[in-house]
PDB file of N, CA and C in Angstrom:
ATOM      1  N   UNK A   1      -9.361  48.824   9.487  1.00  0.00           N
ATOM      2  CA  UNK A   1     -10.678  48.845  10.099  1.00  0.00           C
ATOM      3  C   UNK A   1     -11.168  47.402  10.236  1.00  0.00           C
ATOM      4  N   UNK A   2     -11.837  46.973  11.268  1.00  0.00           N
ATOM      5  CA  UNK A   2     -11.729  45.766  11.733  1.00  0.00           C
ATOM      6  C   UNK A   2     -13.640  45.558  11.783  1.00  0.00           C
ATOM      7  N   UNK A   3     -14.162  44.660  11.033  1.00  0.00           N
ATOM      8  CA  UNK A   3     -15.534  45.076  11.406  1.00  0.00           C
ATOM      9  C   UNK A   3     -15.877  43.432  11.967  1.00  0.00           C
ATOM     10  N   UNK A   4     -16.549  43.597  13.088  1.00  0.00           N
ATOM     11  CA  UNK A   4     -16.609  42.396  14.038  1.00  0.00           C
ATOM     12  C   UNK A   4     -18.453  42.475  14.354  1.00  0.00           C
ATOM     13  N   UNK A   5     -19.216  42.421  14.143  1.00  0.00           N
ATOM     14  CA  UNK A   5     -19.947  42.472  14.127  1.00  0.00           C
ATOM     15  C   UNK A   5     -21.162  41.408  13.446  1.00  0.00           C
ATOM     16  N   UNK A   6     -21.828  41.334  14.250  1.00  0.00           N
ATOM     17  CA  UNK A   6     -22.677  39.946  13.028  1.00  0.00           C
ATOM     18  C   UNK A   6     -23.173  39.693  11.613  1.00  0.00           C
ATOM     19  N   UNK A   7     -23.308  41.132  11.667  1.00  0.00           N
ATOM     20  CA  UNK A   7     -24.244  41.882  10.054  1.00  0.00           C
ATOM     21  C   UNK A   7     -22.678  41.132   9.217  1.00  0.00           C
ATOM     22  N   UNK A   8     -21.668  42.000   9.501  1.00  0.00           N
ATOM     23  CA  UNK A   8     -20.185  41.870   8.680  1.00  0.00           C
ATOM     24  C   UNK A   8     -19.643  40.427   8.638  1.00  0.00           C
ATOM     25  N   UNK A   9     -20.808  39.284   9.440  1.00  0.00           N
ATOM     26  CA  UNK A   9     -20.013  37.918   9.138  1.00  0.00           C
ATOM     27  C   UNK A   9     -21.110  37.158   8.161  1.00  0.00           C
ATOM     28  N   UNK A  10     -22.227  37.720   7.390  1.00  0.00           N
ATOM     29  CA  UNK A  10     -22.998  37.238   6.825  1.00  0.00           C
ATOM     30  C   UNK A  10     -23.895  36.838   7.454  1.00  0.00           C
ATOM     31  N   UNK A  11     -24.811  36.881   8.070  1.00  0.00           N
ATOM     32  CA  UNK A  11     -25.781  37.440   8.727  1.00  0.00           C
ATOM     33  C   UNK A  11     -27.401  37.424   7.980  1.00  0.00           C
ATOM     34  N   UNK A  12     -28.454  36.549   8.233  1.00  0.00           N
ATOM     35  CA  UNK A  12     -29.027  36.531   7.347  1.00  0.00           C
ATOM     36  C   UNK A  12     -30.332  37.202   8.403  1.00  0.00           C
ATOM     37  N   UNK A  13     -31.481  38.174   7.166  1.00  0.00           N
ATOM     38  CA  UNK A  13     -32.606  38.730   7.570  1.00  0.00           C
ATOM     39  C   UNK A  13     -33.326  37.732   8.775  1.00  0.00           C
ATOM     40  N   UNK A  14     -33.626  38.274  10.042  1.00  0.00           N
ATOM     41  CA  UNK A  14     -34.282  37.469  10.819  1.00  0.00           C
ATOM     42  C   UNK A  14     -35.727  37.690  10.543  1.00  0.00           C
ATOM     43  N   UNK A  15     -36.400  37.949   9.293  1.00  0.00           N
ATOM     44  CA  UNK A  15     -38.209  38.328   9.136  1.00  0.00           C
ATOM     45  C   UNK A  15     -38.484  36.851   8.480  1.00  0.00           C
ATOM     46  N   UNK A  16     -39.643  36.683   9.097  1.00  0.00           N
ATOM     47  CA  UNK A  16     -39.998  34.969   8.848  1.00  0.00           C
ATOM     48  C   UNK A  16     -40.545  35.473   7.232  1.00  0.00           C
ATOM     49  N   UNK A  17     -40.045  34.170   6.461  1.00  0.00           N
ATOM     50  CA  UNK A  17     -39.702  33.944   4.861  1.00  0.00           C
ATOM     51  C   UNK A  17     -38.927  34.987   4.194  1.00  0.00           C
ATOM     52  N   UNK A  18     -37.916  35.750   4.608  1.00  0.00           N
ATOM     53  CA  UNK A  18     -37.342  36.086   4.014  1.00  0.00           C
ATOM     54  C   UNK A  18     -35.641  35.517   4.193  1.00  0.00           C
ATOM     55  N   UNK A  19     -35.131  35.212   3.107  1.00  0.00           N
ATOM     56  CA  UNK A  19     -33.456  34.997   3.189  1.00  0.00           C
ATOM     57  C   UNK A  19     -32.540  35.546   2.624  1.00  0.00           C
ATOM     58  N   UNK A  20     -32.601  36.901   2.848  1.00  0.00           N
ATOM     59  CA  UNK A  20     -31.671  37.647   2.040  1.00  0.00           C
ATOM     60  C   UNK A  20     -30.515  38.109   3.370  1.00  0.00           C
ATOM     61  N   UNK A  21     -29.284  38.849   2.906  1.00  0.00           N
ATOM     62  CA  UNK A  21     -28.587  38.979   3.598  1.00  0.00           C
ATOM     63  C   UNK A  21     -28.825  40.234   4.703  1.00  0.00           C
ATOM     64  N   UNK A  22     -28.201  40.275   5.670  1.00  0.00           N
ATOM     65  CA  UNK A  22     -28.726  41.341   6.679  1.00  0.00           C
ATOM     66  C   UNK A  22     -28.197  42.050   6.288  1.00  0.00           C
ATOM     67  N   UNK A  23     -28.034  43.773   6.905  1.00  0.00           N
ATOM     68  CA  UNK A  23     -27.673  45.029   6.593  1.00  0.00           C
ATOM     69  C   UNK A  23     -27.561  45.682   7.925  1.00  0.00           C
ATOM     70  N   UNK A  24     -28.669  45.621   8.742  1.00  0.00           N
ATOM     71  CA  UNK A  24     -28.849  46.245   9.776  1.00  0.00           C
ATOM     72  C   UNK A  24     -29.209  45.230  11.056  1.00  0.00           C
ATOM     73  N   UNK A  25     -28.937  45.710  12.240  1.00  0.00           N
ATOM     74  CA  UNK A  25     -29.074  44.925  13.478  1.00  0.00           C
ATOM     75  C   UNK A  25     -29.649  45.722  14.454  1.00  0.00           C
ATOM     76  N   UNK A  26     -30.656  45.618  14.896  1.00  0.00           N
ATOM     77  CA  UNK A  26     -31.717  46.371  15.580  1.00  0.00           C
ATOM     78  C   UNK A  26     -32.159  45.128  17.226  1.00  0.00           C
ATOM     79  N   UNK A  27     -32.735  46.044  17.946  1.00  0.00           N
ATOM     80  CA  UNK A  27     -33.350  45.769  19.146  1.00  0.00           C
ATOM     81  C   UNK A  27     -34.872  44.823  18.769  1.00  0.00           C
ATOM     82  N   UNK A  28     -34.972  43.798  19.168  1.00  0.00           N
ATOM     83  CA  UNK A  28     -35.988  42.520  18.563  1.00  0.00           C
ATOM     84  C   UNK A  28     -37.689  43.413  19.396  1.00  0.00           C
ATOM     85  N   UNK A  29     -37.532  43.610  20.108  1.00  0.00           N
ATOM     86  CA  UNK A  29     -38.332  44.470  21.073  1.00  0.00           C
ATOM     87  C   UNK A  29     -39.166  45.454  19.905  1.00  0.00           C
ATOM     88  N   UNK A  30     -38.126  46.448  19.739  1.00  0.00           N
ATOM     89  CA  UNK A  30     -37.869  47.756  18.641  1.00  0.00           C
ATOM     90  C   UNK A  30     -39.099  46.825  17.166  1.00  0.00           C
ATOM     91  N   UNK A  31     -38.280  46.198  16.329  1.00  0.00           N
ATOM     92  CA  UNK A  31     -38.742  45.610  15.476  1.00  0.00           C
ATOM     93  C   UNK A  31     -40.641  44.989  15.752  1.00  0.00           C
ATOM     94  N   UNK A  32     -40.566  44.052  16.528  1.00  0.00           N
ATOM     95  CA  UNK A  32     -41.618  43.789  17.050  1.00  0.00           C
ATOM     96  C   UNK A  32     -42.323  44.550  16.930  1.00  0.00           C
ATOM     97  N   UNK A  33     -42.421  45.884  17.940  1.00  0.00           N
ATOM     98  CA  UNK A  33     -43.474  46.845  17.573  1.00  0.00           C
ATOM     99  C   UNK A  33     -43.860  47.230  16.659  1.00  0.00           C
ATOM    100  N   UNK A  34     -43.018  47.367  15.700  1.00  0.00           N
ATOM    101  CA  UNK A  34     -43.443  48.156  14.680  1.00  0.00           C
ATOM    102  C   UNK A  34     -43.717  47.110  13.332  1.00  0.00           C
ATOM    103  N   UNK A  35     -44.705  45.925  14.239  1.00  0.00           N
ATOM    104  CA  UNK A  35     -45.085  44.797  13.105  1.00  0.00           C
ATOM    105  C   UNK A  35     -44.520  44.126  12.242  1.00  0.00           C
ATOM    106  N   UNK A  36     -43.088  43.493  12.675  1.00  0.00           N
ATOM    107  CA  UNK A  36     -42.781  43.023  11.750  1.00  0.00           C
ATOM    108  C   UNK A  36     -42.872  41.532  12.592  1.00  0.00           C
ATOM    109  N   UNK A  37     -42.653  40.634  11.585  1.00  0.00           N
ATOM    110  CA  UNK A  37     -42.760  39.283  12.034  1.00  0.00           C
ATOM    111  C   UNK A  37     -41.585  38.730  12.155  1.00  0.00           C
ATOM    112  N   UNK A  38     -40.753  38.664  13.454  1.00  0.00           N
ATOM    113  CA  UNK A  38     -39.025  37.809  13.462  1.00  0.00           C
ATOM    114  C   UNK A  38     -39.362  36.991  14.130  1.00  0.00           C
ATOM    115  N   UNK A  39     -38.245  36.081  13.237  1.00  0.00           N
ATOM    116  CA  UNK A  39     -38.135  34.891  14.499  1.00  0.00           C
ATOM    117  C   UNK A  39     -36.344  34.779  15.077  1.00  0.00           C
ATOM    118  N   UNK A  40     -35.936  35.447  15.979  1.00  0.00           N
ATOM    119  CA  UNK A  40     -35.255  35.502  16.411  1.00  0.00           C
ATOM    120  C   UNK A  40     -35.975  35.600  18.183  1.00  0.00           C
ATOM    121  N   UNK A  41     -34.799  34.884  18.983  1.00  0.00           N
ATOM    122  CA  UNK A  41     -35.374  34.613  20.552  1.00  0.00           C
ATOM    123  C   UNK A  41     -34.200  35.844  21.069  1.00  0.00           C
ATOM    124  N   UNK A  42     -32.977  36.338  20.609  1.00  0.00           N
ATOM    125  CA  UNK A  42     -31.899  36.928  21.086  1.00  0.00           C
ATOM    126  C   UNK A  42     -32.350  38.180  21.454  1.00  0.00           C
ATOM    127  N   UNK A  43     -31.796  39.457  22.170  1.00  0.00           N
ATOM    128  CA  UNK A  43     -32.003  40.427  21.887  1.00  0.00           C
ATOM    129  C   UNK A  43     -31.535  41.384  20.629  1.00  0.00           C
ATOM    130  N   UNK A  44     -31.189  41.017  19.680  1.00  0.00           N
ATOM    131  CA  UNK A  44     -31.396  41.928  18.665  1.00  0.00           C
ATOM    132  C   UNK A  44     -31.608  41.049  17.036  1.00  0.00           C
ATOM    133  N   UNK A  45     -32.214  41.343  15.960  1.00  0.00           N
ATOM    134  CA  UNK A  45     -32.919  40.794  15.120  1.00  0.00           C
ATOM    135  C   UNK A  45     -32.012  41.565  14.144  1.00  0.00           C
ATOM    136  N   UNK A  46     -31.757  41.153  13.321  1.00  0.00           N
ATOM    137  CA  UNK A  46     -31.112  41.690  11.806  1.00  0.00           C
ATOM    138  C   UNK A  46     -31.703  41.491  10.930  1.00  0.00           C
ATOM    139  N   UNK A  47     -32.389  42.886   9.961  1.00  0.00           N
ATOM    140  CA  UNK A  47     -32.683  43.059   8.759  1.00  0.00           C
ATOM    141  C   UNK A  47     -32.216  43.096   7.815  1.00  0.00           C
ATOM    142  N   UNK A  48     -32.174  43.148   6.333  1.00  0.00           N
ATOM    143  CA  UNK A  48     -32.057  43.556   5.101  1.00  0.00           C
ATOM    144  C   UNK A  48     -32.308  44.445   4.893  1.00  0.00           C
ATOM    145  N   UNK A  49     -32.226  45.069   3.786  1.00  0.00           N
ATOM    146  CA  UNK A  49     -31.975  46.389   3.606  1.00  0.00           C
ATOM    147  C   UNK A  49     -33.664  46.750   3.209  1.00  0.00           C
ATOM    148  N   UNK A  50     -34.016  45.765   2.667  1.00  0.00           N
ATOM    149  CA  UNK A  50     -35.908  46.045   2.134  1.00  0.00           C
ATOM    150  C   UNK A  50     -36.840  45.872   3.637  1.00  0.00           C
ATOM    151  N   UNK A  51     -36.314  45.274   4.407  1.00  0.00           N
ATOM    152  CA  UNK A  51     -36.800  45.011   5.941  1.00  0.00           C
ATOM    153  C   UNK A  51     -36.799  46.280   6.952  1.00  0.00           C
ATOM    154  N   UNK A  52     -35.223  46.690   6.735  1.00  0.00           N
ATOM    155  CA  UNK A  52     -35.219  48.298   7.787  1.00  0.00           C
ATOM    156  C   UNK A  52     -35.611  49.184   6.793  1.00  0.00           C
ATOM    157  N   UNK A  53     -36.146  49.158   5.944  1.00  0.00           N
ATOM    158  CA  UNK A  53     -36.743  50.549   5.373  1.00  0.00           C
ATOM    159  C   UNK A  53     -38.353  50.621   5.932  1.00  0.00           C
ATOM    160  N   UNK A  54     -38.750  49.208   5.644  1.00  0.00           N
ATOM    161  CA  UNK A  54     -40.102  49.118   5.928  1.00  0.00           C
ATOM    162  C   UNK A  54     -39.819  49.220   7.607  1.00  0.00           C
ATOM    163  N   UNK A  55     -39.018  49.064   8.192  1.00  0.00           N
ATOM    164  CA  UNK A  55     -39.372  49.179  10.052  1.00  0.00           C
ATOM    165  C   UNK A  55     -39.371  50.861  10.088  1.00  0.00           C
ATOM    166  N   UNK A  56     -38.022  51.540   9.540  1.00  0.00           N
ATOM    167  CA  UNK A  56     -38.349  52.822  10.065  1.00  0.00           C
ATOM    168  C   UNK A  56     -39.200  53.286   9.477  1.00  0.00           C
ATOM    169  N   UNK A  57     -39.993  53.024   7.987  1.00  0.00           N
ATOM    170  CA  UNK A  57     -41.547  53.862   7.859  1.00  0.00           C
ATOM    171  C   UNK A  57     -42.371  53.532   9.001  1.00  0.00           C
ATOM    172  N   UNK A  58     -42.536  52.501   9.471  1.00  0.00           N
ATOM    173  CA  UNK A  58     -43.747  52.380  10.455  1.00  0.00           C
ATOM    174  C   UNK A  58     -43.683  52.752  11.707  1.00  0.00           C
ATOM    175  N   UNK A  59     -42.033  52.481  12.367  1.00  0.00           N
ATOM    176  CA  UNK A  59     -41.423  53.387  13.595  1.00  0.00           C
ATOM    177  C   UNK A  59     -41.400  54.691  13.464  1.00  0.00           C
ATOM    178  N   UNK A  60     -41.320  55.203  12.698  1.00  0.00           N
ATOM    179  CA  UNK A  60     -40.914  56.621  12.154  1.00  0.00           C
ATOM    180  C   UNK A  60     -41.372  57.289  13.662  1.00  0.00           C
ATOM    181  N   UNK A  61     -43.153  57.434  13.946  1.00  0.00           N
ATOM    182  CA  UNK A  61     -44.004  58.442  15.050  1.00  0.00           C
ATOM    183  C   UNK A  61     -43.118  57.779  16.053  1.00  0.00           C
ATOM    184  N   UNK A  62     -42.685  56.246  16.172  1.00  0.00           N
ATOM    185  CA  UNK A  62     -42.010  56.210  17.731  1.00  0.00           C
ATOM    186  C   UNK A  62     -41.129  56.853  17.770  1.00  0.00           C
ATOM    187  N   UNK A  63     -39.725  57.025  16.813  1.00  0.00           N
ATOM    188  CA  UNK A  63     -38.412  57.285  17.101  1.00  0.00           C
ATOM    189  C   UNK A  63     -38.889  58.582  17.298  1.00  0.00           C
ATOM    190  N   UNK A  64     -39.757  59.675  16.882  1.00  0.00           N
ATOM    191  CA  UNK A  64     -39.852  60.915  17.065  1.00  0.00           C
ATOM    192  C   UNK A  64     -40.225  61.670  18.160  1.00  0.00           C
ATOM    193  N   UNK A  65     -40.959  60.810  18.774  1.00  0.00           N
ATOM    194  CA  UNK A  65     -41.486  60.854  19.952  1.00  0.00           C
ATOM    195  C   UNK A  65     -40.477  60.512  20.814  1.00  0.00           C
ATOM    196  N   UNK A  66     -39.609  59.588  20.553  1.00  0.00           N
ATOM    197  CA  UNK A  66     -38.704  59.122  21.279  1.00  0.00           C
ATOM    198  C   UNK A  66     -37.428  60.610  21.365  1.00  0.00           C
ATOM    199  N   UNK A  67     -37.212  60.900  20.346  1.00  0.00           N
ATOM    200  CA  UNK A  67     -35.991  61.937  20.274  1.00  0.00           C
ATOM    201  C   UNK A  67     -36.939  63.412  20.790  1.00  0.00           C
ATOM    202  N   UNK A  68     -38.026  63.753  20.810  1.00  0.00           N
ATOM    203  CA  UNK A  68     -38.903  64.739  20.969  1.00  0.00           C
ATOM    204  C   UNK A  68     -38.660  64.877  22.707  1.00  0.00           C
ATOM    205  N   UNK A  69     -38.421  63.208  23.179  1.00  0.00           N
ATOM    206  CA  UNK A  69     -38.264  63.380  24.969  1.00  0.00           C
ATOM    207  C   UNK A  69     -37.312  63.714  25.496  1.00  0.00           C
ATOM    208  N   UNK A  70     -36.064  63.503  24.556  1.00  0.00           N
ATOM    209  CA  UNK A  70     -34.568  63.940  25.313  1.00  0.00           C
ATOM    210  C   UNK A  70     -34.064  65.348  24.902  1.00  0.00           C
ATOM    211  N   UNK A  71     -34.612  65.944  23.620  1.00  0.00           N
ATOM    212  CA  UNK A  71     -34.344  67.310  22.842  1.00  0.00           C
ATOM    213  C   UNK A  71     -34.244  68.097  24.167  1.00  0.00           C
ATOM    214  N   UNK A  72     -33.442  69.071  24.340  1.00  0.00           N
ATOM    215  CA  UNK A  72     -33.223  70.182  24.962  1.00  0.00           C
ATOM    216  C   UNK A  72     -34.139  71.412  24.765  1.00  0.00           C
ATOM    217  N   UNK A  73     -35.062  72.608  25.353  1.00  0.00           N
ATOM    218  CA  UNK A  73     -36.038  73.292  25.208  1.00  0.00           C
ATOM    219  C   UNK A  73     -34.978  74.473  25.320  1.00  0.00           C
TER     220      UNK A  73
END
Protein backbone atom coordinates (compact mmCIF):
# COMPACT_ATOMS: atom_id res chain seq x y z
CA UNK A 1 0.00 0.00 0.00
CA UNK A 2 1.53 3.07 -1.21
CA UNK A 3 0.28 6.25 0.64
CA UNK A 4 1.18 9.42 -1.44
CA UNK A 5 -0.58 11.93 -0.12
CA UNK A 6 0.44 15.10 1.88
CA UNK A 7 -1.09 14.24 5.34
CA UNK A 8 1.34 10.74 4.88
CA UNK A 9 4.53 13.02 4.17
CA UNK A 10 4.25 14.94 7.48
CA UNK A 11 2.15 17.53 6.94
CA UNK A 12 1.66 20.07 9.50
CA UNK A 13 -1.99 21.59 10.93
CA UNK A 14 -2.72 24.61 8.62
CA UNK A 15 -4.91 26.55 11.84
CA UNK A 16 -2.98 29.74 12.66
CA UNK A 17 -0.86 28.85 16.09
CA UNK A 18 -1.19 25.57 15.99
CA UNK A 19 1.88 22.99 15.04
CA UNK A 20 0.93 19.76 15.48
CA UNK A 21 0.94 17.16 12.85
CA UNK A 22 -1.93 16.88 10.25
CA UNK A 23 -4.40 13.94 10.10
CA UNK A 24 -6.88 15.14 7.78
CA UNK A 25 -6.97 17.23 4.45
CA UNK A 26 -10.07 19.06 3.73
CA UNK A 27 -11.41 21.77 1.16
CA UNK A 28 -9.91 25.44 2.61
CA UNK A 29 -13.39 26.89 1.43
CA UNK A 30 -15.15 23.89 3.63
CA UNK A 31 -12.94 24.78 6.74
CA UNK A 32 -13.33 28.50 6.42
CA UNK A 33 -16.91 28.32 6.90
CA UNK A 34 -17.15 26.63 9.58
CA UNK A 35 -14.77 29.30 11.50
CA UNK A 36 -11.79 28.15 11.66
CA UNK A 37 -8.80 30.36 11.18
CA UNK A 38 -6.13 28.83 8.23
CA UNK A 39 -3.59 30.16 6.76
CA UNK A 40 -3.19 28.23 3.85
CA UNK A 41 -3.70 30.13 0.10
CA UNK A 42 -4.00 26.35 -1.71
CA UNK A 43 -7.14 24.67 -2.20
CA UNK A 44 -7.15 22.34 0.55
CA UNK A 45 -5.98 23.02 4.34
CA UNK A 46 -4.87 20.10 6.63
CA UNK A 47 -5.91 19.54 10.13
CA UNK A 48 -4.96 17.63 13.21
CA UNK A 49 -6.81 15.48 14.69
CA UNK A 50 -8.09 18.19 17.65
CA UNK A 51 -8.77 20.65 14.52
CA UNK A 52 -11.19 18.16 12.37
CA UNK A 53 -13.11 17.26 15.33
CA UNK A 54 -13.78 20.80 16.16
CA UNK A 55 -14.63 21.51 12.12
CA UNK A 56 -17.10 18.65 11.88
CA UNK A 57 -18.93 19.78 15.29
CA UNK A 58 -19.55 23.11 13.77
CA UNK A 59 -20.10 21.77 10.01
CA UNK A 60 -22.08 19.07 11.29
CA UNK A 61 -25.94 21.28 10.07
CA UNK A 62 -23.88 21.90 6.67
CA UNK A 63 -22.78 18.36 5.79
CA UNK A 64 -26.46 17.36 6.64
CA UNK A 65 -28.05 19.54 4.71
CA UNK A 66 -25.61 18.84 2.24
CA UNK A 67 -26.27 14.86 2.17
CA UNK A 68 -30.22 15.68 2.92
CA UNK A 69 -29.92 17.23 -1.05
CA UNK A 70 -28.63 14.22 -2.88
CA UNK A 71 -30.57 11.35 -0.54
CA UNK A 72 -32.96 9.52 -2.77
CA UNK A 73 -36.98 9.95 -1.63
Amino acid sequence: MYDMGIVSKGAQCNVDGCDQDGARSLNTTKVENAGLRVNSKGKKTILCKEHYKEWKKESKDDRDLERARFSKF
